[in-house]
PDB file of N, CA and C in Angstrom:
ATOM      1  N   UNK A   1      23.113 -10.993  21.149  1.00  0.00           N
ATOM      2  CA  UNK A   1      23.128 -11.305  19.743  1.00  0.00           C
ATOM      3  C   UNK A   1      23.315 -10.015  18.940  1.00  0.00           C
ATOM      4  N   UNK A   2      24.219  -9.675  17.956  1.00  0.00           N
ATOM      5  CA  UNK A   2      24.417  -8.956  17.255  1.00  0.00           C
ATOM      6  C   UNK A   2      23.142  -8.358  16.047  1.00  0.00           C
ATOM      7  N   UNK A   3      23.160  -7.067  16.029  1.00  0.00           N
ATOM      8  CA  UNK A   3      22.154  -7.242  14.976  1.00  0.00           C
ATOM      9  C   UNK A   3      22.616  -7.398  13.400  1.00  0.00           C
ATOM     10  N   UNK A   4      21.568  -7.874  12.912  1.00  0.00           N
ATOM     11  CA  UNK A   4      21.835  -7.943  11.261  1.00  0.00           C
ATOM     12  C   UNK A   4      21.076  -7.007  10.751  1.00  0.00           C
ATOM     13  N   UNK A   5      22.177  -7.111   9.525  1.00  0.00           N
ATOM     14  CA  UNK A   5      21.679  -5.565   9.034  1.00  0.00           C
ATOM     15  C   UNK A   5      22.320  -6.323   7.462  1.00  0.00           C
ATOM     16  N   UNK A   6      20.870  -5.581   6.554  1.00  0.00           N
ATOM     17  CA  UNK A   6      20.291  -6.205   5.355  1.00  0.00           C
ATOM     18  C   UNK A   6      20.496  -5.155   4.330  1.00  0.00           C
ATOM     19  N   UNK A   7      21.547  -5.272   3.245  1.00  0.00           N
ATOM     20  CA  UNK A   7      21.451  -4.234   2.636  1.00  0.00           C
ATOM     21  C   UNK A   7      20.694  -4.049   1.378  1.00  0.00           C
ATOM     22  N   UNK A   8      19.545  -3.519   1.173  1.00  0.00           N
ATOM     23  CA  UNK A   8      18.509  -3.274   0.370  1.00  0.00           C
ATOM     24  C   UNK A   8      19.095  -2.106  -1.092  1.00  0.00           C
ATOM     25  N   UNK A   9      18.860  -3.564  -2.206  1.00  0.00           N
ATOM     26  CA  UNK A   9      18.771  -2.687  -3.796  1.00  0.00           C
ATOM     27  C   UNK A   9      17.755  -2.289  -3.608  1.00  0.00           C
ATOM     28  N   UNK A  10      17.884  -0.840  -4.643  1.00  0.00           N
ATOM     29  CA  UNK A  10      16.313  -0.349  -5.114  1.00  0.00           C
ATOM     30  C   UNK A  10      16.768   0.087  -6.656  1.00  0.00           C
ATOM     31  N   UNK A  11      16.525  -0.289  -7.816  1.00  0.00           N
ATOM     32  CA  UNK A  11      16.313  -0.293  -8.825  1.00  0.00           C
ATOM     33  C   UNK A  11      15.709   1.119  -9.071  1.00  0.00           C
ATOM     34  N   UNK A  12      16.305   1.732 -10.319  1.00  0.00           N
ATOM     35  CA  UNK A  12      15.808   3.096 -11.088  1.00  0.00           C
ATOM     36  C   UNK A  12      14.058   3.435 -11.233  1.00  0.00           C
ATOM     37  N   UNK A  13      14.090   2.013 -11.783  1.00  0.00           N
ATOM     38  CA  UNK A  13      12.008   2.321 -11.694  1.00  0.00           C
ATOM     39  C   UNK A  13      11.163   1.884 -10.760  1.00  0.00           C
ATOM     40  N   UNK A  14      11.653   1.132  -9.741  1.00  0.00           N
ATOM     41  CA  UNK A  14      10.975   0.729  -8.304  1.00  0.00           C
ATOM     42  C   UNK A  14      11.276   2.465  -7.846  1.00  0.00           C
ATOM     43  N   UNK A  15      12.755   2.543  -8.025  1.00  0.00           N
ATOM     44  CA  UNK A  15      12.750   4.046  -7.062  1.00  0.00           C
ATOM     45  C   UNK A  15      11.924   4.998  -7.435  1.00  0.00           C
ATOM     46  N   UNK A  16      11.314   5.277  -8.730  1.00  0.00           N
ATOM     47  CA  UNK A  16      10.374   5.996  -9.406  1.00  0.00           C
ATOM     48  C   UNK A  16       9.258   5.915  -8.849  1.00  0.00           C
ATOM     49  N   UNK A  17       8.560   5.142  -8.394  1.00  0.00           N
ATOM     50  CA  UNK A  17       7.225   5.148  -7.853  1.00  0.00           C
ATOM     51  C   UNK A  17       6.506   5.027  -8.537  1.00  0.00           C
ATOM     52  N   UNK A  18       4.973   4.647  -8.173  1.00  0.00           N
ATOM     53  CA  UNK A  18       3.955   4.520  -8.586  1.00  0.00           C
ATOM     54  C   UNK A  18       2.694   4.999  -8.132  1.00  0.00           C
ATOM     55  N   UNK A  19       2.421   5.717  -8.683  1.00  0.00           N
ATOM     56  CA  UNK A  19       1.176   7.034  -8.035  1.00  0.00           C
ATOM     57  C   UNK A  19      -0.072   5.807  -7.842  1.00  0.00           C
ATOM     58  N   UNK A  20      -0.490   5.763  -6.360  1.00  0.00           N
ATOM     59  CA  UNK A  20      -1.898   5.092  -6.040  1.00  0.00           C
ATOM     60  C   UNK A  20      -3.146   6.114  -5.490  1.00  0.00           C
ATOM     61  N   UNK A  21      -4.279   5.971  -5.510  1.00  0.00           N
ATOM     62  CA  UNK A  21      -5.352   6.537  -4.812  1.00  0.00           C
ATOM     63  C   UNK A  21      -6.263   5.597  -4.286  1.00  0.00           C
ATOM     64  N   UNK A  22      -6.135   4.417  -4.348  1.00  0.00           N
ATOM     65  CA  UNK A  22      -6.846   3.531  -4.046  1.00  0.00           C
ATOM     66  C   UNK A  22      -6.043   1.779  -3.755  1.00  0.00           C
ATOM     67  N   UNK A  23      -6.177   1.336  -2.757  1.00  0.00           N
ATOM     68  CA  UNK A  23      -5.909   0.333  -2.575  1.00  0.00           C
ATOM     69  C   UNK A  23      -7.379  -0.773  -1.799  1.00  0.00           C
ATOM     70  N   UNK A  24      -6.946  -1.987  -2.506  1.00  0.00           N
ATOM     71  CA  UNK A  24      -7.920  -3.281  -1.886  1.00  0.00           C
ATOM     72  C   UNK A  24      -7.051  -4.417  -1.120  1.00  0.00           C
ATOM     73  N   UNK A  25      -7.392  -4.972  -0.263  1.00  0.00           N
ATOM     74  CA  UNK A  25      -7.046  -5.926   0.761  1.00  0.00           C
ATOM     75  C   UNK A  25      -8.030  -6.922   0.504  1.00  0.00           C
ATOM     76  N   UNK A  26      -7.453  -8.386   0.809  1.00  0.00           N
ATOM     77  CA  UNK A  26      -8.145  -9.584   0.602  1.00  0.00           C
ATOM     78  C   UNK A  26      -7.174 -10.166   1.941  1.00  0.00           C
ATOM     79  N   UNK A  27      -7.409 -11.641   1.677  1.00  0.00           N
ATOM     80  CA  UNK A  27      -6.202 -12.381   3.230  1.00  0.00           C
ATOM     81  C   UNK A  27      -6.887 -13.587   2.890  1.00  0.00           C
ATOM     82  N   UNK A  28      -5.988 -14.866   3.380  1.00  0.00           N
ATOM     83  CA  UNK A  28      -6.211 -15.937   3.216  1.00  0.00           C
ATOM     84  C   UNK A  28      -6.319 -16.074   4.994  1.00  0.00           C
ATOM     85  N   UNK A  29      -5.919 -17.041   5.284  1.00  0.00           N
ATOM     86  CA  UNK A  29      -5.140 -17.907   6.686  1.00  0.00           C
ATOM     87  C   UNK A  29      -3.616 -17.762   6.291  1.00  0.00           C
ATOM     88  N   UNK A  30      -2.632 -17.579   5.456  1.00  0.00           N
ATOM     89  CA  UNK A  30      -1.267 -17.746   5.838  1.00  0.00           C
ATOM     90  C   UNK A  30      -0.618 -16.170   5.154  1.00  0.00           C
ATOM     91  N   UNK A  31      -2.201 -15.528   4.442  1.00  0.00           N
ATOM     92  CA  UNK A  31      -1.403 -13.773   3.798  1.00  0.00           C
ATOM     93  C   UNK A  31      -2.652 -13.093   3.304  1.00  0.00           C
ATOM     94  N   UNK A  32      -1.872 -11.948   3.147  1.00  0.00           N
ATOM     95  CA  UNK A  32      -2.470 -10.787   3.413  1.00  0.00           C
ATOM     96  C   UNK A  32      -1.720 -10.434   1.295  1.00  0.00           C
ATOM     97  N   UNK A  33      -2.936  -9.716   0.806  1.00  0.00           N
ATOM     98  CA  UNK A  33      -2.671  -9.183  -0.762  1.00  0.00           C
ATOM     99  C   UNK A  33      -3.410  -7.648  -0.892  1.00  0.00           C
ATOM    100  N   UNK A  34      -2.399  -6.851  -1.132  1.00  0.00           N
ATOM    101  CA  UNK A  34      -2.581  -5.811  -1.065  1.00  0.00           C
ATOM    102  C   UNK A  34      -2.411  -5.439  -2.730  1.00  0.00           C
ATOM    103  N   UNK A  35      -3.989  -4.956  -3.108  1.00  0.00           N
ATOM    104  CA  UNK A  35      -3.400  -4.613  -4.862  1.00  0.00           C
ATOM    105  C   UNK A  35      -3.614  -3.049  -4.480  1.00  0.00           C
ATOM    106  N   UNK A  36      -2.465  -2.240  -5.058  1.00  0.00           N
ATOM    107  CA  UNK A  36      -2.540  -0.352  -4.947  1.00  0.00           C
ATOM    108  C   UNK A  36      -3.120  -0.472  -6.495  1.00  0.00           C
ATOM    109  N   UNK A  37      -3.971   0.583  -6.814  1.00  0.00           N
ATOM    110  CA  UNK A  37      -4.990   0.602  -7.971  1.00  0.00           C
ATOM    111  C   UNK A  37      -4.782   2.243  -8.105  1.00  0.00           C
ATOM    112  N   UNK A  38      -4.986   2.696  -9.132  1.00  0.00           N
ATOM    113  CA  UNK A  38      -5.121   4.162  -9.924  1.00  0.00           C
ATOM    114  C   UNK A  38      -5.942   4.201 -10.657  1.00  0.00           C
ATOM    115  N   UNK A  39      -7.528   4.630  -9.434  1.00  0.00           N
ATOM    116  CA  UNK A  39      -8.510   4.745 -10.307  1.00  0.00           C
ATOM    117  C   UNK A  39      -9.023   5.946 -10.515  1.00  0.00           C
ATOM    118  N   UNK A  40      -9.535   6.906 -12.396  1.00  0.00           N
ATOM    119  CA  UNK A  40      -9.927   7.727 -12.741  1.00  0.00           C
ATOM    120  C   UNK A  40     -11.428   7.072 -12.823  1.00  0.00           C
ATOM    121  N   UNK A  41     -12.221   7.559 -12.766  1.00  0.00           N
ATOM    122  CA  UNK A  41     -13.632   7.136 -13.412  1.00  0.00           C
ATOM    123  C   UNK A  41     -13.878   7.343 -14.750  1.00  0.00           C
ATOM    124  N   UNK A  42     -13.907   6.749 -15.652  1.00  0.00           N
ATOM    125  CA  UNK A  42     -15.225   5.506 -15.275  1.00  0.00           C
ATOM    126  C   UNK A  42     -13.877   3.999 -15.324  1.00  0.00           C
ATOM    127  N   UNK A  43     -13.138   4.223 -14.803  1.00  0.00           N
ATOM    128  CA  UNK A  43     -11.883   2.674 -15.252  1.00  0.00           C
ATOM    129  C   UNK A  43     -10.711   3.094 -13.882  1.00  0.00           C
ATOM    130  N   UNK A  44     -10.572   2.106 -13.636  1.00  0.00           N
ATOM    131  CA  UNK A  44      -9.007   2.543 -13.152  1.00  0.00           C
ATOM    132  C   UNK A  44      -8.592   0.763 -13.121  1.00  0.00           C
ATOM    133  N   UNK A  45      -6.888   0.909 -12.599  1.00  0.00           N
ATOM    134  CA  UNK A  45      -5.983  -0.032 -12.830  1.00  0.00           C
ATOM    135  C   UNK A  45      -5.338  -0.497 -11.820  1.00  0.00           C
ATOM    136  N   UNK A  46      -5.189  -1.717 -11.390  1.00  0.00           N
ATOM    137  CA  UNK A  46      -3.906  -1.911 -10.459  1.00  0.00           C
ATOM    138  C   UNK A  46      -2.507  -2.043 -11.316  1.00  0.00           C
ATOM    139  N   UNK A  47      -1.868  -1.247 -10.150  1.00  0.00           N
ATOM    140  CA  UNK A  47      -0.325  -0.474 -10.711  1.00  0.00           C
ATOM    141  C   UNK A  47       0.609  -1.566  -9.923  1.00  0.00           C
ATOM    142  N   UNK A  48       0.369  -2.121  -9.245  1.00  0.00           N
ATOM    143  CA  UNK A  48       0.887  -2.768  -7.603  1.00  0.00           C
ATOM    144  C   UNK A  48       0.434  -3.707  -7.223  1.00  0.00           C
ATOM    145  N   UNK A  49       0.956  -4.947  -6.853  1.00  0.00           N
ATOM    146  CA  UNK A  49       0.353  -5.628  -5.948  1.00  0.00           C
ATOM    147  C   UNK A  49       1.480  -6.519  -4.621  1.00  0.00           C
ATOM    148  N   UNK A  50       1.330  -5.990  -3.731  1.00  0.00           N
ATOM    149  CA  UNK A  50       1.883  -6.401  -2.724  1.00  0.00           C
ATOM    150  C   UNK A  50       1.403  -7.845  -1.385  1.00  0.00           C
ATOM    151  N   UNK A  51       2.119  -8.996  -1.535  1.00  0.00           N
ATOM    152  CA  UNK A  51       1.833  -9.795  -0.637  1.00  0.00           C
ATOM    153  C   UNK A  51       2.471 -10.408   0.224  1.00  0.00           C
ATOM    154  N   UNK A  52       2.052 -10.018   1.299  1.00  0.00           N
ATOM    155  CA  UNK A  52       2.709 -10.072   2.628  1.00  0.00           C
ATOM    156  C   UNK A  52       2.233 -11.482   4.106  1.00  0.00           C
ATOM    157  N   UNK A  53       3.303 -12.059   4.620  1.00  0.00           N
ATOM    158  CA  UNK A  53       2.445 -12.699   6.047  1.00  0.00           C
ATOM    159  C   UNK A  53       1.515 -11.733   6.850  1.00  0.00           C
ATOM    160  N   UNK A  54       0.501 -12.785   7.438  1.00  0.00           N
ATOM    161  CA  UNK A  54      -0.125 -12.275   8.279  1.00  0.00           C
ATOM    162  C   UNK A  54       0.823 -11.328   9.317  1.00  0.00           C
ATOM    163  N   UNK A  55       2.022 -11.474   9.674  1.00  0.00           N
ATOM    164  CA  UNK A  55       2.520 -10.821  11.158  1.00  0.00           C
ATOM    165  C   UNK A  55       3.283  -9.740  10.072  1.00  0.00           C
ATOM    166  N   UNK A  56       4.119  -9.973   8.935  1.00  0.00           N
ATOM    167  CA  UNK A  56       4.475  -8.537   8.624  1.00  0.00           C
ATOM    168  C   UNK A  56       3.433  -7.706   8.061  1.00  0.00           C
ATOM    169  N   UNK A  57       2.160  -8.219   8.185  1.00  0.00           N
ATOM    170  CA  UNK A  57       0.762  -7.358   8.088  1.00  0.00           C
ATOM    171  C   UNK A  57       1.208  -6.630   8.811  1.00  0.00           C
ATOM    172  N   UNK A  58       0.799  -7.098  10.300  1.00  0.00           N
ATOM    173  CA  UNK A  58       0.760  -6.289  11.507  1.00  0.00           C
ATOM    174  C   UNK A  58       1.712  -5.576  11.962  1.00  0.00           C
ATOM    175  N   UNK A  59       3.061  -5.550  11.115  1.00  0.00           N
ATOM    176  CA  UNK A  59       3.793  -4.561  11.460  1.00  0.00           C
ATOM    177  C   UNK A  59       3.982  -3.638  10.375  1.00  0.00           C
ATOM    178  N   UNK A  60       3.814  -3.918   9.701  1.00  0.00           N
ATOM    179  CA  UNK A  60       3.529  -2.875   8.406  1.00  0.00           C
ATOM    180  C   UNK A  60       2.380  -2.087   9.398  1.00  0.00           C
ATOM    181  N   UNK A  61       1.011  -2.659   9.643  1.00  0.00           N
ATOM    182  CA  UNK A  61      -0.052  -1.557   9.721  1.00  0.00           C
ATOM    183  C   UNK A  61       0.543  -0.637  11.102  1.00  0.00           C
ATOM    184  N   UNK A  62       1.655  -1.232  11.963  1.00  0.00           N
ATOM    185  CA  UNK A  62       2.233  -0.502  13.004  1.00  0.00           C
ATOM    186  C   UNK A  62       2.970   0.753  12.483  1.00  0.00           C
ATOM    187  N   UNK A  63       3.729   0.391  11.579  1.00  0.00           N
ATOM    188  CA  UNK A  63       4.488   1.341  10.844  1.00  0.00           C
ATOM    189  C   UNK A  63       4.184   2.544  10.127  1.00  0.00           C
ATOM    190  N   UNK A  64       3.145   2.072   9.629  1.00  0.00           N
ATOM    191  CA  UNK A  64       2.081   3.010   9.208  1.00  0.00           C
ATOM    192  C   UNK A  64       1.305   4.252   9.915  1.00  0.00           C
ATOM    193  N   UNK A  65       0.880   3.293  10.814  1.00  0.00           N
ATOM    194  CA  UNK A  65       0.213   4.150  12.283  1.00  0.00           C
ATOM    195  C   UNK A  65       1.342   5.323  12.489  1.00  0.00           C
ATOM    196  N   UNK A  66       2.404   4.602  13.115  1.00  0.00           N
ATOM    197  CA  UNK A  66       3.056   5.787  13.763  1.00  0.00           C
ATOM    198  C   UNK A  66       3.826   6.742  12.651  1.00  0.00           C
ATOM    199  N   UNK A  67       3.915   6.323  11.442  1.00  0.00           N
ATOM    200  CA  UNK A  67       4.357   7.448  10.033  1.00  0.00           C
ATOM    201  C   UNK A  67       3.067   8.295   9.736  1.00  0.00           C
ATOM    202  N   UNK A  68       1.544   8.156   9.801  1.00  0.00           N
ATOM    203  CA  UNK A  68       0.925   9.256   9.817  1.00  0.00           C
ATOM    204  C   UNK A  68       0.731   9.960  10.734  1.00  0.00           C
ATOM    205  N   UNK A  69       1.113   9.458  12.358  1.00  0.00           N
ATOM    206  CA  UNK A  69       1.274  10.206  13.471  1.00  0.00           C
ATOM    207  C   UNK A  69       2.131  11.216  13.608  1.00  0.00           C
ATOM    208  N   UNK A  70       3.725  10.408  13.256  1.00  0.00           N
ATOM    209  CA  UNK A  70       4.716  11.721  12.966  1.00  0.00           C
ATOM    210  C   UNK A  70       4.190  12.810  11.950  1.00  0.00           C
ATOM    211  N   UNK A  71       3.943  12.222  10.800  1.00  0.00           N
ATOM    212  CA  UNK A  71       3.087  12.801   9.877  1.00  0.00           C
ATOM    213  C   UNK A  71       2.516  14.528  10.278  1.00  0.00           C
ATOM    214  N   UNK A  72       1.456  13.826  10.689  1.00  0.00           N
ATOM    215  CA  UNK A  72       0.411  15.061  11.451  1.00  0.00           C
ATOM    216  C   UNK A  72       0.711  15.544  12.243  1.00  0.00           C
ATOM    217  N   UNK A  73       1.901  15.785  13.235  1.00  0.00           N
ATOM    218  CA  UNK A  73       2.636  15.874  14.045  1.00  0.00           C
ATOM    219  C   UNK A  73       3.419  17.174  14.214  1.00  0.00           C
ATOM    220  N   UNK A  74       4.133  16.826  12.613  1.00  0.00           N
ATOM    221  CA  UNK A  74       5.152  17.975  11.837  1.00  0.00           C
ATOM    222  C   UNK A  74       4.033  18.956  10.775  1.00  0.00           C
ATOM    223  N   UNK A  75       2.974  18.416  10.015  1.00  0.00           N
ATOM    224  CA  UNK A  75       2.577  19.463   9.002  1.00  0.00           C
ATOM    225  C   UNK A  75       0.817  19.180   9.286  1.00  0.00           C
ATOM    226  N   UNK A  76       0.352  19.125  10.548  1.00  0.00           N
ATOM    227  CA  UNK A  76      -0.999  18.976  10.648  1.00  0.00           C
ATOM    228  C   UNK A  76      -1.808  17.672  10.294  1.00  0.00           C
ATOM    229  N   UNK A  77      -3.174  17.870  10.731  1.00  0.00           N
ATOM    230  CA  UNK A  77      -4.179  17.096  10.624  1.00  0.00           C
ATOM    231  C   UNK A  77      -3.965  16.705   8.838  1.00  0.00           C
ATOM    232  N   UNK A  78      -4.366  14.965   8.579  1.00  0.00           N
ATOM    233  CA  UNK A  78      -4.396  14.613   7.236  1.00  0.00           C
ATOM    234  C   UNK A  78      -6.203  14.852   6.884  1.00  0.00           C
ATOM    235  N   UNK A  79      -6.364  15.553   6.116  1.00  0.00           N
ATOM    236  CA  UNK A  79      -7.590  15.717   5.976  1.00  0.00           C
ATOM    237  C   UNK A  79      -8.277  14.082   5.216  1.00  0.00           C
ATOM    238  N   UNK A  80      -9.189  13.203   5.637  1.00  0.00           N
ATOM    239  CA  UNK A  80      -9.717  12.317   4.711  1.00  0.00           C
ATOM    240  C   UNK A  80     -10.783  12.858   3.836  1.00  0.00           C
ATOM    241  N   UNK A  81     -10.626  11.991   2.778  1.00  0.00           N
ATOM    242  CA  UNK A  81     -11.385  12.362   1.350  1.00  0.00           C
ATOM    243  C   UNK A  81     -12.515  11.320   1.338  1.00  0.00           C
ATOM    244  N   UNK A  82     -13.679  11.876   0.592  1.00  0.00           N
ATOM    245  CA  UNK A  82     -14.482  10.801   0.880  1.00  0.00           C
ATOM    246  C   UNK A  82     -14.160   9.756  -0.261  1.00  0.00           C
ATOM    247  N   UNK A  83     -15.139   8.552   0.203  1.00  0.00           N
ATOM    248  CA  UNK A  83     -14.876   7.435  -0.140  1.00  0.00           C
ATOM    249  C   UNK A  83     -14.948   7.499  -1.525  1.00  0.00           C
ATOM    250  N   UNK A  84     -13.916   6.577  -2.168  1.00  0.00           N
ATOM    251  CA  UNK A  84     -14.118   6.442  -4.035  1.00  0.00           C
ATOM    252  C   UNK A  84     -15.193   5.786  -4.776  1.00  0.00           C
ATOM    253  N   UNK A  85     -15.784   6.153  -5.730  1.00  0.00           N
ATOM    254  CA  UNK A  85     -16.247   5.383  -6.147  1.00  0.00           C
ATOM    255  C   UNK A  85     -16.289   3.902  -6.190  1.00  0.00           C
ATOM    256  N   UNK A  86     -17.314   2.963  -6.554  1.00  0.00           N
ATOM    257  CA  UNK A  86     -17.057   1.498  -6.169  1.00  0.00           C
ATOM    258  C   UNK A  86     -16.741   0.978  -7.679  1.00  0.00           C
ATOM    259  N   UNK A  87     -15.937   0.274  -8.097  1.00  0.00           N
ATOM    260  CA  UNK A  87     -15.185  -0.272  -8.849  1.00  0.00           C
ATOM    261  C   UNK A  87     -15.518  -1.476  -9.086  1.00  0.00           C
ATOM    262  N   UNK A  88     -16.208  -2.035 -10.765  1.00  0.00           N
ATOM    263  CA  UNK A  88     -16.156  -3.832 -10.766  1.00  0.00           C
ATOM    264  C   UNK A  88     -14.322  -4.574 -10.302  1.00  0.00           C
ATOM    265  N   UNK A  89     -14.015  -4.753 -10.287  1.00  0.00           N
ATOM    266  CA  UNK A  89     -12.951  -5.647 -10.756  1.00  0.00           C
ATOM    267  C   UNK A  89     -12.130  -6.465 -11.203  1.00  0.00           C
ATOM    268  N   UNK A  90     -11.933  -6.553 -12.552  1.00  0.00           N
ATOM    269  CA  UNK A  90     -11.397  -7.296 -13.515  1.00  0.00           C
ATOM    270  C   UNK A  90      -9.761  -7.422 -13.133  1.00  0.00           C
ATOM    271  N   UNK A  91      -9.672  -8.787 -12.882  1.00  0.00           N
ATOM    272  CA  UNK A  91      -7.997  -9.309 -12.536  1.00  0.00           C
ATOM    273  C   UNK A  91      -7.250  -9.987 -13.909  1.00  0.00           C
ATOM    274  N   UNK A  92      -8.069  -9.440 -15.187  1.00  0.00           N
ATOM    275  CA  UNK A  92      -7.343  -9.828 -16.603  1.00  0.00           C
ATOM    276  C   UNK A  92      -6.476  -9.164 -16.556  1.00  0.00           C
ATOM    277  N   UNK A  93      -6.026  -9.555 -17.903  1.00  0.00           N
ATOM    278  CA  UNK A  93      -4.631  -8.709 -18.390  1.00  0.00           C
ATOM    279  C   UNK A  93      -4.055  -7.248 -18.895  1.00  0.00           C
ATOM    280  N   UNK A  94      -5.497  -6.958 -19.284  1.00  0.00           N
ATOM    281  CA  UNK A  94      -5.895  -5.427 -19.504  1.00  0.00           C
ATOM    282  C   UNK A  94      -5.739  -3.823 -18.514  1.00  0.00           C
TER     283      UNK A  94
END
């Protein structure tokens, strides 16, 4: 079988990015919701929210794995930071 091959837009302000320091995970039975958040204290915001199947969970978190492996690989150990502050969470509009 031939492979397919998908050719992916990326838009001027998707390509821009969005600075995160914090992300939350939830999951049902059929997905996985990933909100990326930018939190300063005493407030921060979700910038992002990404929702995915359970199985492209699991290859996302594969992908991941082996991109901080190469990662640390080429420019060293990722140092972890300690944990963030704990955050209420308001899913209004604000």
């Amino acid at each position: 079988m031939a492979e397919q091959q998908i050719k992916i837009a990326l838009d001027e302000k998707t390509a821009a990015g969005r600075y995160t320091n914090m992300a939350m995970i939830s999951h049902t039975e059929n997905e996985f919701v990933v909100d990326f958040a930018f939190a300063h204290p005493p407030a921060g915001k979700v910038v992002s929210r990404v929702i995915m199947s359970p199985s492209h969970a699991k290859r996302f978190l594969k992908a991941l794995s082996e991109n901080v492996s190469n990662f640390e690989k080429k420019f060293g150990s990722v140092k972890e930071s300690p944990e963030p502050p704990k955050f209420g969470i308001n899913l209004g509009s604000n």
